[in-house]
C-alpha atoms as a PDB file:
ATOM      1  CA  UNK A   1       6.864  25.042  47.558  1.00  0.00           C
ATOM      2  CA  UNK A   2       3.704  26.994  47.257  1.00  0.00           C
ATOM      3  CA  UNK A   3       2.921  30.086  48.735  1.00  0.00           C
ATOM      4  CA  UNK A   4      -0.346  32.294  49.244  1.00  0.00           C
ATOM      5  CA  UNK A   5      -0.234  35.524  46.939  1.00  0.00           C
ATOM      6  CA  UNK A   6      -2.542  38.279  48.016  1.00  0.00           C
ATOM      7  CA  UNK A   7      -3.522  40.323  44.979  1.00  0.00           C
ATOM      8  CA  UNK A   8      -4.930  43.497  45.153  1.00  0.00           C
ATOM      9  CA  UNK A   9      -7.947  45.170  43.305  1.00  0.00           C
ATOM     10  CA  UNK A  10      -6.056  46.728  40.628  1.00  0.00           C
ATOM     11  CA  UNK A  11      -4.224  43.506  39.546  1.00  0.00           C
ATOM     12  CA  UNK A  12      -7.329  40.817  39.747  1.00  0.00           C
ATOM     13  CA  UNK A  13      -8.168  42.137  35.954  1.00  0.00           C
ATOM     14  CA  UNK A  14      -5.162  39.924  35.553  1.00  0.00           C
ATOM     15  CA  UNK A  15      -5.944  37.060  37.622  1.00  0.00           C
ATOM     16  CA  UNK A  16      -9.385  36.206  36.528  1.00  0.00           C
ATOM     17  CA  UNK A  17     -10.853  38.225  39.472  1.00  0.00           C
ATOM     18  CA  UNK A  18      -8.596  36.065  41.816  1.00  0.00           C
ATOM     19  CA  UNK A  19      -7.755  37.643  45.509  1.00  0.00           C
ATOM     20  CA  UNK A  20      -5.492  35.109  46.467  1.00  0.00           C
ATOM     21  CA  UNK A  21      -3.514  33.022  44.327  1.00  0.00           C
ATOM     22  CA  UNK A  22      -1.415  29.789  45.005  1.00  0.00           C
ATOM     23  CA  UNK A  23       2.170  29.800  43.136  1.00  0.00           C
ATOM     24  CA  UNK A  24       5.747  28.071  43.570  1.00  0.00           C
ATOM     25  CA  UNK A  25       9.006  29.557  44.160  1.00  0.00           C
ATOM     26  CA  UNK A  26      11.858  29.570  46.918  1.00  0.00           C
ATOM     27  CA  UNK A  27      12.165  33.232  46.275  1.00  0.00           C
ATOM     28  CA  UNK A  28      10.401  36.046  45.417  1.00  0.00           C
ATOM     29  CA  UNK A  29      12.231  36.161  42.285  1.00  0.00           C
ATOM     30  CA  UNK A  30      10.837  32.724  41.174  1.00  0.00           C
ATOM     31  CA  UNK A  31       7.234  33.429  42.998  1.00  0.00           C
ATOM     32  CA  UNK A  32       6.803  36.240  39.818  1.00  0.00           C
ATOM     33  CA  UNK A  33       7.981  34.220  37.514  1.00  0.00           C
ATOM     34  CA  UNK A  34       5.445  31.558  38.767  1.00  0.00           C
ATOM     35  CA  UNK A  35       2.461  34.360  38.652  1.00  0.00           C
ATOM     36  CA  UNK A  36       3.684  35.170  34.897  1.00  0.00           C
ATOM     37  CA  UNK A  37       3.268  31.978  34.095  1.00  0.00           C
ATOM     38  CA  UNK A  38       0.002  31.616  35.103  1.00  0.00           C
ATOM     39  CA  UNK A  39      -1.717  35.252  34.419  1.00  0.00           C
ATOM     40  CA  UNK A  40       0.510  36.610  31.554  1.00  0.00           C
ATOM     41  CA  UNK A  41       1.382  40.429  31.964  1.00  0.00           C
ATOM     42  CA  UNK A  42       1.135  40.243  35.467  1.00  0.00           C
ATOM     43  CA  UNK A  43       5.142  40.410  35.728  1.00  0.00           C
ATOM     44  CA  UNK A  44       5.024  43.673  33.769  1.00  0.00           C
ATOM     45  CA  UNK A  45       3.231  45.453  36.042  1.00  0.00           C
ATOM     46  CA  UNK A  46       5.332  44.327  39.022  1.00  0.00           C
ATOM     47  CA  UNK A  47       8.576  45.123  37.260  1.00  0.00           C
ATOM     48  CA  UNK A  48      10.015  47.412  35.233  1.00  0.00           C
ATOM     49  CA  UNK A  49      11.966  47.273  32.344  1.00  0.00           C
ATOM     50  CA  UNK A  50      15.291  46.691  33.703  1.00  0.00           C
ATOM     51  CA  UNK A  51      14.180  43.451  35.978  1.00  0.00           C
ATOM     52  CA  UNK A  52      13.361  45.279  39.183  1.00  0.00           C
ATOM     53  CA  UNK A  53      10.094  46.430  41.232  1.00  0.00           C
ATOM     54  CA  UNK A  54       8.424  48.754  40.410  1.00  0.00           C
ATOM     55  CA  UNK A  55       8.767  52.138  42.677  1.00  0.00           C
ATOM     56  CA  UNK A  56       4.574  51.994  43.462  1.00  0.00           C
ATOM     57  CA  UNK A  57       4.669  48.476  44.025  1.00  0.00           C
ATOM     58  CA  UNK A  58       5.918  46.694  47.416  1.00  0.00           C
ATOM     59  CA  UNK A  59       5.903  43.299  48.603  1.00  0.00           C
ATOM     60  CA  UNK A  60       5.355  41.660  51.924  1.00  0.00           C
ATOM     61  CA  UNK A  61       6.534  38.440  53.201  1.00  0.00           C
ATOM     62  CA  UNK A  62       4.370  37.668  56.175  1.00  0.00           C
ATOM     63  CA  UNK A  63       4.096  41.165  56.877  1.00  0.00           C
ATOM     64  CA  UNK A  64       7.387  42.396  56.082  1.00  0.00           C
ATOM     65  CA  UNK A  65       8.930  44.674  53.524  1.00  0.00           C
ATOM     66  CA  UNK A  66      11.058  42.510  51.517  1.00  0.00           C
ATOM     67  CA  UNK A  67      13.218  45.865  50.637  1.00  0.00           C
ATOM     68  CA  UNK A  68      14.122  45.598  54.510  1.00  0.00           C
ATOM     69  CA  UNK A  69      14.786  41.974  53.917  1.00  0.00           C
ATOM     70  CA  UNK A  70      16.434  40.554  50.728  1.00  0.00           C
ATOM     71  CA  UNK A  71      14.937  42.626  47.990  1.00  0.00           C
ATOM     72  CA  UNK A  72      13.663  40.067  45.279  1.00  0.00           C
ATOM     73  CA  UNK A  73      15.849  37.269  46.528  1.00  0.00           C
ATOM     74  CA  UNK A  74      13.912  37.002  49.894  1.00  0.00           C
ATOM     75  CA  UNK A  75      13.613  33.166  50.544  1.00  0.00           C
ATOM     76  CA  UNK A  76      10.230  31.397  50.899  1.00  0.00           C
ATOM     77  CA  UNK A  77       8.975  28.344  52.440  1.00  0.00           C
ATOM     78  CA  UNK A  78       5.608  26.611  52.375  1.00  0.00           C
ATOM     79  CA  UNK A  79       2.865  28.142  53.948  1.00  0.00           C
ATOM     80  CA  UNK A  80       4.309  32.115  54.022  1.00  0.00           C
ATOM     81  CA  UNK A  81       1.992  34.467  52.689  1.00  0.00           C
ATOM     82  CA  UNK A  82       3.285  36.969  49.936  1.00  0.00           C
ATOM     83  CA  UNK A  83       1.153  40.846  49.755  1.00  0.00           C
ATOM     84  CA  UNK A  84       1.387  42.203  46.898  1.00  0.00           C
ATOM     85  CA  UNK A  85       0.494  46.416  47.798  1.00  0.00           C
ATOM     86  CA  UNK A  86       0.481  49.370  45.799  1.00  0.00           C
ATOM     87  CA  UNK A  87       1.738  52.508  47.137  1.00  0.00           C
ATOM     88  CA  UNK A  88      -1.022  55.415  47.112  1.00  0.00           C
ATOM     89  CA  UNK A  89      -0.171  58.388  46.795  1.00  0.00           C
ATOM     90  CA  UNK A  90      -2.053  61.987  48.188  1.00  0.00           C
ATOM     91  CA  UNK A  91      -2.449  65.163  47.724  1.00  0.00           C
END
């Protein structure tokens, strides 16, 4: 089932310059494995070493914080758009 991935500016080194990116998954989970196995590295800098997101990075599934929904296991389904967001930080 594809989905749209938004990428942003600090990741499109990764994706050939892509903003948007097509990939398959029913849940998040599978949607990064998807983007790893198109852009290689990109599932480093979403998660860490142990499996899960990073701390600076959220993700949105049509808008909505998928750490108020199911974490990584959020379910998909054609046409839902996935954000991919770094947190910025200020001082």
């Amino acid at each position: 089932m594809p989905v749209l991935v938004r990428i942003p500016t600090p990741l499109r080194t990764l994706t050939k310059g892509n903003a948007e990116i097509q990939a398959k998954g029913a849940t998040i989970d599978s949607v990064v494995d998807d983007l790893e196995r198109q852009f290689p590295g990109l599932k480093e800098r979403l998660l860490d070493e142990t499996g899960e997101l990073r701390r600076f990075i959220n993700i949105y599934v049509n808008q909505e914080d998928i750490r108020f929904l199911q974490a990584k296991k959020t379910t998909l389904k054609d046409g839902d758009e996935v954000s991919i967001v770094p947190a910025i930080a200020g001082g």
